[in-house]
Protein backbone atom coordinates (compact mmCIF):
# COMPACT_ATOMS: atom_id res chain seq x y z
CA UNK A 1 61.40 0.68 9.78
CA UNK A 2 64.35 0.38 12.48
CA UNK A 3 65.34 -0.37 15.57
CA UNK A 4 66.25 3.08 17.07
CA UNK A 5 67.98 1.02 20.01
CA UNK A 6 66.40 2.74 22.66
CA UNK A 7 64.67 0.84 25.87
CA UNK A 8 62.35 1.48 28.80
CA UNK A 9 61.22 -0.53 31.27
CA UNK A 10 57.42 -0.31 31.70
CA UNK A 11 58.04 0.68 35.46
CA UNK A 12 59.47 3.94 33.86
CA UNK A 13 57.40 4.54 30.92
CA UNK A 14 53.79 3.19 30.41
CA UNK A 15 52.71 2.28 26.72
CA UNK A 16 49.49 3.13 24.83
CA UNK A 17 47.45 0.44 23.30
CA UNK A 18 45.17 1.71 20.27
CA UNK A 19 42.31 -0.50 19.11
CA UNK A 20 43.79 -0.55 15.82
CA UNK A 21 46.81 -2.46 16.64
CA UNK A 22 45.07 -4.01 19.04
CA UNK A 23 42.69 -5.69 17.12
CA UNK A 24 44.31 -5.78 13.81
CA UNK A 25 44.96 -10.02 14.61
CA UNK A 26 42.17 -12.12 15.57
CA UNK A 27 42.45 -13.00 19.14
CA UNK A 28 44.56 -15.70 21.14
CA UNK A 29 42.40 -18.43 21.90
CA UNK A 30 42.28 -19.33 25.66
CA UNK A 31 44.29 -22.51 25.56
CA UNK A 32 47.06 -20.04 23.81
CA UNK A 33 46.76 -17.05 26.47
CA UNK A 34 46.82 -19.37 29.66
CA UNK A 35 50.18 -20.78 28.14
CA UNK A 36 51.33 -17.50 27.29
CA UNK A 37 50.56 -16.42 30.84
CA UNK A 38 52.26 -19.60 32.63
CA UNK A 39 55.18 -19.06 30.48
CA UNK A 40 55.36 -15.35 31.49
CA UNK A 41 54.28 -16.35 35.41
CA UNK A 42 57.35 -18.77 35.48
CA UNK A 43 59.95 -17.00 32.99
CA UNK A 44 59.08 -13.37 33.16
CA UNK A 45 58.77 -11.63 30.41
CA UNK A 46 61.54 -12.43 28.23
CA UNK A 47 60.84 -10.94 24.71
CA UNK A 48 60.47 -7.46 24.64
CA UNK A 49 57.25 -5.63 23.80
CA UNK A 50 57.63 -3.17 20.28
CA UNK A 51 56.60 0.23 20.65
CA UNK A 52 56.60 3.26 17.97
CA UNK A 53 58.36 6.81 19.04
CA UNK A 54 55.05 7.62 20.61
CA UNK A 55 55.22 4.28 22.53
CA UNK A 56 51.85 2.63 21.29
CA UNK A 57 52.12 -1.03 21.12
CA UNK A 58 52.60 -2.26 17.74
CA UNK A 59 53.68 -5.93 18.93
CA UNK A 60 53.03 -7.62 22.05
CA UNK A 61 49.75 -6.63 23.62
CA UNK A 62 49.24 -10.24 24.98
CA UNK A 63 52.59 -9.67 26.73
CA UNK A 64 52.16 -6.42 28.10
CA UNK A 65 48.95 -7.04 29.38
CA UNK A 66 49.68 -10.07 31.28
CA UNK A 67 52.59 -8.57 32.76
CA UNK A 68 50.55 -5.89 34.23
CA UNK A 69 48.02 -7.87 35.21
CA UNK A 70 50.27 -9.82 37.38
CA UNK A 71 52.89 -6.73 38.10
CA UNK A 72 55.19 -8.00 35.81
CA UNK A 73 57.42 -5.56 34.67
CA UNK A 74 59.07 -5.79 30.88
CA UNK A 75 61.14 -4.16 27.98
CA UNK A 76 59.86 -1.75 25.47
CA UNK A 77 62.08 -1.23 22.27
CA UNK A 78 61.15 1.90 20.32
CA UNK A 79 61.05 1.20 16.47
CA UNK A 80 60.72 3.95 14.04
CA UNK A 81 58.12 3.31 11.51
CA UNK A 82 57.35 5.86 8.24
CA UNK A 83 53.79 5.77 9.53
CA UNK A 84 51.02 3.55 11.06
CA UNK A 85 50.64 1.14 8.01
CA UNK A 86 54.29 0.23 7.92
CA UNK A 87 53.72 -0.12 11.53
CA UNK A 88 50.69 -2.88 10.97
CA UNK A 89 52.63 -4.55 8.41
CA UNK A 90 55.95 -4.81 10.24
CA UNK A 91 53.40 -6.47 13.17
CA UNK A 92 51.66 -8.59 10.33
CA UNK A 93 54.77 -9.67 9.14
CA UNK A 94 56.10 -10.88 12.59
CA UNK A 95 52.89 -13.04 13.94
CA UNK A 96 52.28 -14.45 10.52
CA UNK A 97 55.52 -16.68 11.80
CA UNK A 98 53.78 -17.59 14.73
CA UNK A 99 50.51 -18.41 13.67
CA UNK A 100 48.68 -20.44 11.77
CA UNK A 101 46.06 -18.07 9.91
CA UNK A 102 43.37 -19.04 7.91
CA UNK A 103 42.56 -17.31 4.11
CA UNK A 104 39.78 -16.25 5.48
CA UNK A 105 41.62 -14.59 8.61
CA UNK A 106 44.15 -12.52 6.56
CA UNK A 107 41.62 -11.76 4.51
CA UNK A 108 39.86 -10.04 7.37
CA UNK A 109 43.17 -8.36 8.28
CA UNK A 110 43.88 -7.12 4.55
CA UNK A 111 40.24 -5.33 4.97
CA UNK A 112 41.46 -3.74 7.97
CA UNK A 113 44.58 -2.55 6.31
CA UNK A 114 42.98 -1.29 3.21
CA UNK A 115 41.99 2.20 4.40
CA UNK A 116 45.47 2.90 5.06
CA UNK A 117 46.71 1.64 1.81
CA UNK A 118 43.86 3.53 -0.63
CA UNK A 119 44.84 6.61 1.14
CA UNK A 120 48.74 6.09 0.77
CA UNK A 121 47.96 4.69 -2.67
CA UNK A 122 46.10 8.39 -3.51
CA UNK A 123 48.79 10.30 -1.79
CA UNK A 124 51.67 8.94 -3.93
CA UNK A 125 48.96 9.02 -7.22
CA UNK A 126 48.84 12.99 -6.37
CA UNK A 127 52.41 13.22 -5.95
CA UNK A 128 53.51 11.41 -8.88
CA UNK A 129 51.44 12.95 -11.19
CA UNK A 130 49.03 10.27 -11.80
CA UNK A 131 46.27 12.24 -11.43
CA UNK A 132 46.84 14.48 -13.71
CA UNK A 133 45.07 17.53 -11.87
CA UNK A 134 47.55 18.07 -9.09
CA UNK A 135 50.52 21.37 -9.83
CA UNK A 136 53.18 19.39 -9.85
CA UNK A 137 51.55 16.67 -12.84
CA UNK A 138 50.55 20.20 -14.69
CA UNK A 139 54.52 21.68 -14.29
CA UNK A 140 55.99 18.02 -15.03
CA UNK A 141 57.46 17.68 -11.70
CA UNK A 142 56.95 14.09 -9.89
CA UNK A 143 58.31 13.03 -6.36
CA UNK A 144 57.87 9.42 -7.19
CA UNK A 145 59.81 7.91 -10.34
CA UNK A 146 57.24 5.05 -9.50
CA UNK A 147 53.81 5.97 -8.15
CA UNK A 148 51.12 3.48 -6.92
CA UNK A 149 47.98 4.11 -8.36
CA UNK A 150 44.42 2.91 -6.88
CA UNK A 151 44.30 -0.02 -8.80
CA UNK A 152 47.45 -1.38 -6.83
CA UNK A 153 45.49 -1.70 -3.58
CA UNK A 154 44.79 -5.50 -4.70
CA UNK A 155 47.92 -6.36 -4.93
CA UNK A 156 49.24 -4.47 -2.03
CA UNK A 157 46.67 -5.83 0.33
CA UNK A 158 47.33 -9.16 -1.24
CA UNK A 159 50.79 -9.23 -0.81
CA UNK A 160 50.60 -7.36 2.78
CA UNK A 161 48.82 -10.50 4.35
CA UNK A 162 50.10 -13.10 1.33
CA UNK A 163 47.16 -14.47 -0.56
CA UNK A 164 46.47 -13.85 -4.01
CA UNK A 165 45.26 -11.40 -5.65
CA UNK A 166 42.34 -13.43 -7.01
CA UNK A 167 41.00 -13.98 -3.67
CA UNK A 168 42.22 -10.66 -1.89
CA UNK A 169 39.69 -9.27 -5.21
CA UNK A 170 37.08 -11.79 -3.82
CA UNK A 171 37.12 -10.29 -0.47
CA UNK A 172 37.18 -7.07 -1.39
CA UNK A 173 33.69 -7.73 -3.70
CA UNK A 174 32.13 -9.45 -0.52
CA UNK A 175 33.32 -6.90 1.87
CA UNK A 176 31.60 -4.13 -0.46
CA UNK A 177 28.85 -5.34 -2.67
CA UNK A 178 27.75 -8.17 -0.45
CA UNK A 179 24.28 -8.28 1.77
CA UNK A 180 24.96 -8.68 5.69
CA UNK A 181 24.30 -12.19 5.39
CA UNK A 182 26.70 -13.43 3.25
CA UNK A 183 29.33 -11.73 4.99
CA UNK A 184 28.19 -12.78 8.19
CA UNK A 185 28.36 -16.38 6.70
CA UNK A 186 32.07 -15.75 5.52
CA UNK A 187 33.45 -14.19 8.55
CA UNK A 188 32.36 -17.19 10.68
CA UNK A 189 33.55 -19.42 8.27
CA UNK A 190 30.09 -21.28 7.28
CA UNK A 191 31.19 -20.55 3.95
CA UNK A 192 34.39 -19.86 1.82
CA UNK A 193 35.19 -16.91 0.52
CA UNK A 194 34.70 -17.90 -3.01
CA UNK A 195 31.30 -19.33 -2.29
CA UNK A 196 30.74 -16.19 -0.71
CA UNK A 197 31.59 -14.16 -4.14
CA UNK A 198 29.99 -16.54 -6.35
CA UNK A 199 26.42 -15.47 -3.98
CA UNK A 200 27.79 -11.70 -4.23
CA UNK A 201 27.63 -12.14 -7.88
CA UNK A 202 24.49 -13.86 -8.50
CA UNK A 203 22.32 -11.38 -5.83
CA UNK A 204 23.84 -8.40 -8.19
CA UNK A 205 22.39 -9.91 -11.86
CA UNK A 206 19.28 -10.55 -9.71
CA UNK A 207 18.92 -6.64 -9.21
CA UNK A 208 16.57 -7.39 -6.53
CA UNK A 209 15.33 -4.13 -4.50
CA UNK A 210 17.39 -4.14 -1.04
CA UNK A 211 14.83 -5.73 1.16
CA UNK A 212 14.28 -8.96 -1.27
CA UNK A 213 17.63 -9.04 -1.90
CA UNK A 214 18.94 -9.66 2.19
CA UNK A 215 15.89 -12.21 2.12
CA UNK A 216 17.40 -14.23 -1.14
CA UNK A 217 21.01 -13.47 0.47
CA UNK A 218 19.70 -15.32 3.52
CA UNK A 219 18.11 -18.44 1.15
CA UNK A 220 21.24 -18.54 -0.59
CA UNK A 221 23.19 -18.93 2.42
CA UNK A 222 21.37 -21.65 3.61
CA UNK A 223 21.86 -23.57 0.54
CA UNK A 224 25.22 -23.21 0.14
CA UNK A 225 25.88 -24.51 4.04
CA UNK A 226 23.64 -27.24 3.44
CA UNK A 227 25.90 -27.98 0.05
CA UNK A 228 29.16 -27.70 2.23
CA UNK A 229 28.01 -29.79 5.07
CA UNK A 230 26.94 -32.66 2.43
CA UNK A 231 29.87 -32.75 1.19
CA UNK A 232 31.55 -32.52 4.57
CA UNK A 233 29.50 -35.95 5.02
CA UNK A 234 30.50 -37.95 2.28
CA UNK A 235 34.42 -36.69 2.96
CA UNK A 236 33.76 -38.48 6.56
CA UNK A 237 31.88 -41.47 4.95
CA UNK A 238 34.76 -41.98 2.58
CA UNK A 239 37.54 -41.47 5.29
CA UNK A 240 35.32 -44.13 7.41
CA UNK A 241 35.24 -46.26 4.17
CA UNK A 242 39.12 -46.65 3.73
CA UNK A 243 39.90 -46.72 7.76
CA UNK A 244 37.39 -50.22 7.66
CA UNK A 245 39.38 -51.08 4.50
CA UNK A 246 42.19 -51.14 6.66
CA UNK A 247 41.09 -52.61 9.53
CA UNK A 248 39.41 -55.47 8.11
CA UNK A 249 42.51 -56.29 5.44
CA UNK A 250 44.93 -56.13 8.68
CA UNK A 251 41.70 -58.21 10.38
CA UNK A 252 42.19 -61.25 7.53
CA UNK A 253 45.81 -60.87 7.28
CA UNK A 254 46.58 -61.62 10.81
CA UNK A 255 44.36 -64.47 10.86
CA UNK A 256 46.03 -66.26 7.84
CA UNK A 257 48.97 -69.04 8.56
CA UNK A 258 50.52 -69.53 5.24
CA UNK A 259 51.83 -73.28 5.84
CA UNK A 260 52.18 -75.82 2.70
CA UNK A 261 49.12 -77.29 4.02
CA UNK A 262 46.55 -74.40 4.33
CA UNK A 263 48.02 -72.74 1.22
CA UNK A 264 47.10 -76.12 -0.71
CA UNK A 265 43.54 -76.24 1.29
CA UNK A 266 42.89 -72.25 -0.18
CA UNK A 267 43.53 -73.65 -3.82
CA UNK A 268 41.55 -76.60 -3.79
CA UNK A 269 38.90 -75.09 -2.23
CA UNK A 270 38.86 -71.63 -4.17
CA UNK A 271 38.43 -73.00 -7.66
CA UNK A 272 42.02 -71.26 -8.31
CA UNK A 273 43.27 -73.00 -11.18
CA UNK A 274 46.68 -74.35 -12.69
CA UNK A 275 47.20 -71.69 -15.02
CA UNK A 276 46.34 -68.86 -12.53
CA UNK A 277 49.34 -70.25 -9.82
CA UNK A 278 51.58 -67.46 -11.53
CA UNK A 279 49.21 -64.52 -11.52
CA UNK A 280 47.72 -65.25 -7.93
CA UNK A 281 51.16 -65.63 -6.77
CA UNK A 282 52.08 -62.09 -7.99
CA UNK A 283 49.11 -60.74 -6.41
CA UNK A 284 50.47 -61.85 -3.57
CA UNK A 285 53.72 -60.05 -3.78
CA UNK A 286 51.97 -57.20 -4.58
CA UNK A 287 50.12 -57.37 -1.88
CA UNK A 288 52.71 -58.29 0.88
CA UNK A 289 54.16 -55.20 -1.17
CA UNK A 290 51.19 -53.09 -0.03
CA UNK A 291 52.08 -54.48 3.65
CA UNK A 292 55.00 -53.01 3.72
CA UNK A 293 54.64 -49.86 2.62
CA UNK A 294 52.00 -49.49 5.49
CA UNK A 295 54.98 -50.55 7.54
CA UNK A 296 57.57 -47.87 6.24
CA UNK A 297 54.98 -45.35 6.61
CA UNK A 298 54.04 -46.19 9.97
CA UNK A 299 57.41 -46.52 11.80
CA UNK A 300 59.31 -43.29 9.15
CA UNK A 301 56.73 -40.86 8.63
CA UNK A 302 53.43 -41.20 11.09
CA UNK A 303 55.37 -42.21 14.59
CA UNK A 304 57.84 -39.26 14.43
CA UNK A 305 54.56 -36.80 13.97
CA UNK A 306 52.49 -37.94 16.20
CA UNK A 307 52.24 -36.18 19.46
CA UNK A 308 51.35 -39.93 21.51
CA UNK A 309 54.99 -40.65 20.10
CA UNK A 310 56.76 -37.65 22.17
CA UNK A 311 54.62 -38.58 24.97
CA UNK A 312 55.18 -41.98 25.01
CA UNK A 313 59.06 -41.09 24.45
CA UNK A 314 58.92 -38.42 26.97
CA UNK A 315 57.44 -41.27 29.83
CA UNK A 316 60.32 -43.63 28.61
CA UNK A 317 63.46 -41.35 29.51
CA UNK A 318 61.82 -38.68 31.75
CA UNK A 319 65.66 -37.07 31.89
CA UNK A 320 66.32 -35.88 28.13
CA UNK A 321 63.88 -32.95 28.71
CA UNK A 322 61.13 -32.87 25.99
CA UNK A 323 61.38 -33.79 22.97
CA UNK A 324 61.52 -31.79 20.10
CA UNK A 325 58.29 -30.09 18.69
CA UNK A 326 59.49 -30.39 14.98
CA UNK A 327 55.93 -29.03 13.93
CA UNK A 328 56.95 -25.36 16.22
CA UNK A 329 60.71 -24.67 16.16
CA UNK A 330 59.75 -21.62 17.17
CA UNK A 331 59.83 -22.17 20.87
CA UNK A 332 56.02 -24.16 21.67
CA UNK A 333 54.31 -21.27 21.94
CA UNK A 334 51.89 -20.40 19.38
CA UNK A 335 51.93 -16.64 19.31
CA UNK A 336 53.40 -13.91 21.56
CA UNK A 337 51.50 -10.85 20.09
C-alpha cells in the first residue's frame, strides 16, 4: 500500500462506492452522522476521502456522501493497494482508531474478510508448493519462501480485525455450523459469542435432523437470554447494594458531631468496654481512612472524567474554548469513514 500522491477534486472526477467497502463497518449511528454532517456543513470537508487507482472509495463514504448531498465538494487521494483485501484492511486498520468496536463487531467484519483471505491463502498454497499437485511443487520451484496455508485463515482473520484466535475460531464455528437462530441471537448481541459456540456445539452431539434441530436452537436461545438477563439483574442489584452502602455510611457520617461529650454518651450507651477503647479507636482510623480515599478518588480520578465536570468548567470560563476530551484525542468526532 502507498500513497501514489495524486489528487482530484470530486468536481473533476466522481468516485465509485462498492457495497463491499461500503458495508464492510457497521454503520454510523445517527447521533455520529448528524455530527459528522455539522462538522462538514461548518468546516467543509477537511480530510480527504481514499480512493484506489480505479477510484472506488476505500475510506470515507460518510464523507463523500454528505458532501454531495449538500454540494460539497472534497479531495480524493489515490492509494495503490496489491488488491481489494489489502484495500479492506488498510480501511480496517484506520477506523479501528476511531471507533469503539465491539468483539462481536470485528468479528462480523473478520467474516466478511474471510473470502478474500481463503482465496489468497489457496493462491500462495498453489504457488508455494503446498499443495503438492501444482507444476511448480512437482519441478521444486516455489514463488513463496513462506507460503500461507488454509489453516492460517484463523489467525489472519484474527489478527486482521485483532481478537484472538480462540474467539475468531468461535465465530467462524457459529458462522458455519450454527442454526439461523443462534446466529441471529449473536449478531444482535442477545448472546456472546462464546455462548453462541457452546449452543453450536451441543446442537451438533445432539445430531438432531434439521427441522428439530432450528426448533432446539430456538429453546436453547431462549435459555441462554433468560441466563444472561438474570445475571444482568443481580449485577444491577449488587451495584444498587453498594451505591445504598454509600449513601447511607455518608448519611450517618454527616450526622455524627464527635465532641468529648457525645463521644462519651456513644460508649456508655453502646456497652463498648474498657479494654475495647484501643481496638474501636483503630476502627475508627480505619475508617476515617476509608473517608478519604473516597475523597482522593472523587476530586483525582472521577471529576477529571466526568463529562458534568467539562461542562460545569466550560460554564465557569466560557473564553478558554472547550475543554479537553481526554477520552477522544482524536479530534471529538467518533468516526469519519
Amino acid at each position: 500500500m502507498k500513497n501514489t500522491g495524486t489528487e482530484y477534486m470530486s468536481t473533476e472526477r466522481t468516485p465509485t462506492v462498492r457495497p463491499d467497502f461500503a458495508e464492510l463497518l457497521p454503520p454510523l449511528s445517527d447521533e455520529q452522522l448528524s455530527l459528522l454532517e455539522a462538522d462538514i456543513l461548518k468546516n467543509g470537508c477537511y480530510t480527504p476521502v481514499i480512493v484506489n487507482e480505479e477510484l472506488v472509495i476505500v475510506d470515507g463514504h460518510n464523507r463523500a456522501s454528505i458532501c454531495d448531498k449538500h454540494g460539497v465538494p472534497y479531495r480524493m487521494t489515490v492509494f495503490s493497494f496489491e488488491d481489494d483485501l489489502e484495500a479492506k484492511q488498510w480501511a480496517l486498520d484506520t477506523q479501528k482508531s476511531r471507533r469503539n468496536l465491539s468483539i462481536n463487531e470485528l468479528c462480523k467484519i473478520a467474516l466478511k474478510l474471510r473470502p478474500e483471505v481463503e482465496a489468497r491463502a489457496k493462491a500462495n498454497m498453489v504457488a508455494g508448493g503446498g499443495d503438492q499437485k501444482s507444476e511448480d511443487a512437482k519441478s521444486g520451484k516455489t514463488t513463496l519462501s513462506n507460503p500461507i496455508s488454509p489453516m492460517a485463515t484463523r489467525k489472519e482473520l484474527a489478527q486482521a480485525v485483532g481478537v484472538g484466535e480462540v474467539t475468531m475460531g468461535k465465530a467462524m464455528k457459529i458462522e458455519d455450523d450454527a442454526p439461523q437462530p443462534v446466529k441471529d441471537a449473536v449478531d444482535s448481541g442477545d448472546i456472546t459469542i462464546h455462548q453462541g459456540y457452546t449452543l453450536t456445539k451441543e446442537l451438533d452431539d445432539l445430531d438432531l435432523p434439521d427441522e428439530e434441530k432450528e426448533q432446539a436452537a430456538m429453546e436453547a436461545v431462549e435459555r441462554e437470554i433468560a441466563r444472561k438477563n438474570e445475571a444482568k439483574r443481580r449485577k444491577i442489584s449488587e451495584e444498587a447494594r453498594i451505591a445504598k452502602a454509600f449513601c447511607s455510611a455518608f448519611e450517618h457520617a454527616a450526622a455524627i458531631r464527635p465532641t468529648v461529650e457525645n463521644v462519651q454518651l456513644w460508649v456508655e450507651n453502646s456497652g463498648i468496654l474498657y479494654d475495647q477503647l484501643d481496638s474501636t479507636a483503630e476502627d475508627a482510623r480505619d475508617i476515617a481512612n476509608t473517608f478519604s480515599s473516597i475523597a482522593d478518588i472523587l476530586i483525582n480520578t472521577i471529576k477529571p472524567r466526568d463529562w458534568r465536570y467539562k461542562e460545569d468548567a466550560q460554564q465557569q470560563n466560557p473564553e478558554a474554548g472547550e475543554v479537553e476530551d481526554t477520552e477522544h484525542p482524536a479530534g471529538g468526532l467518533p468516526d469519519t469513514h
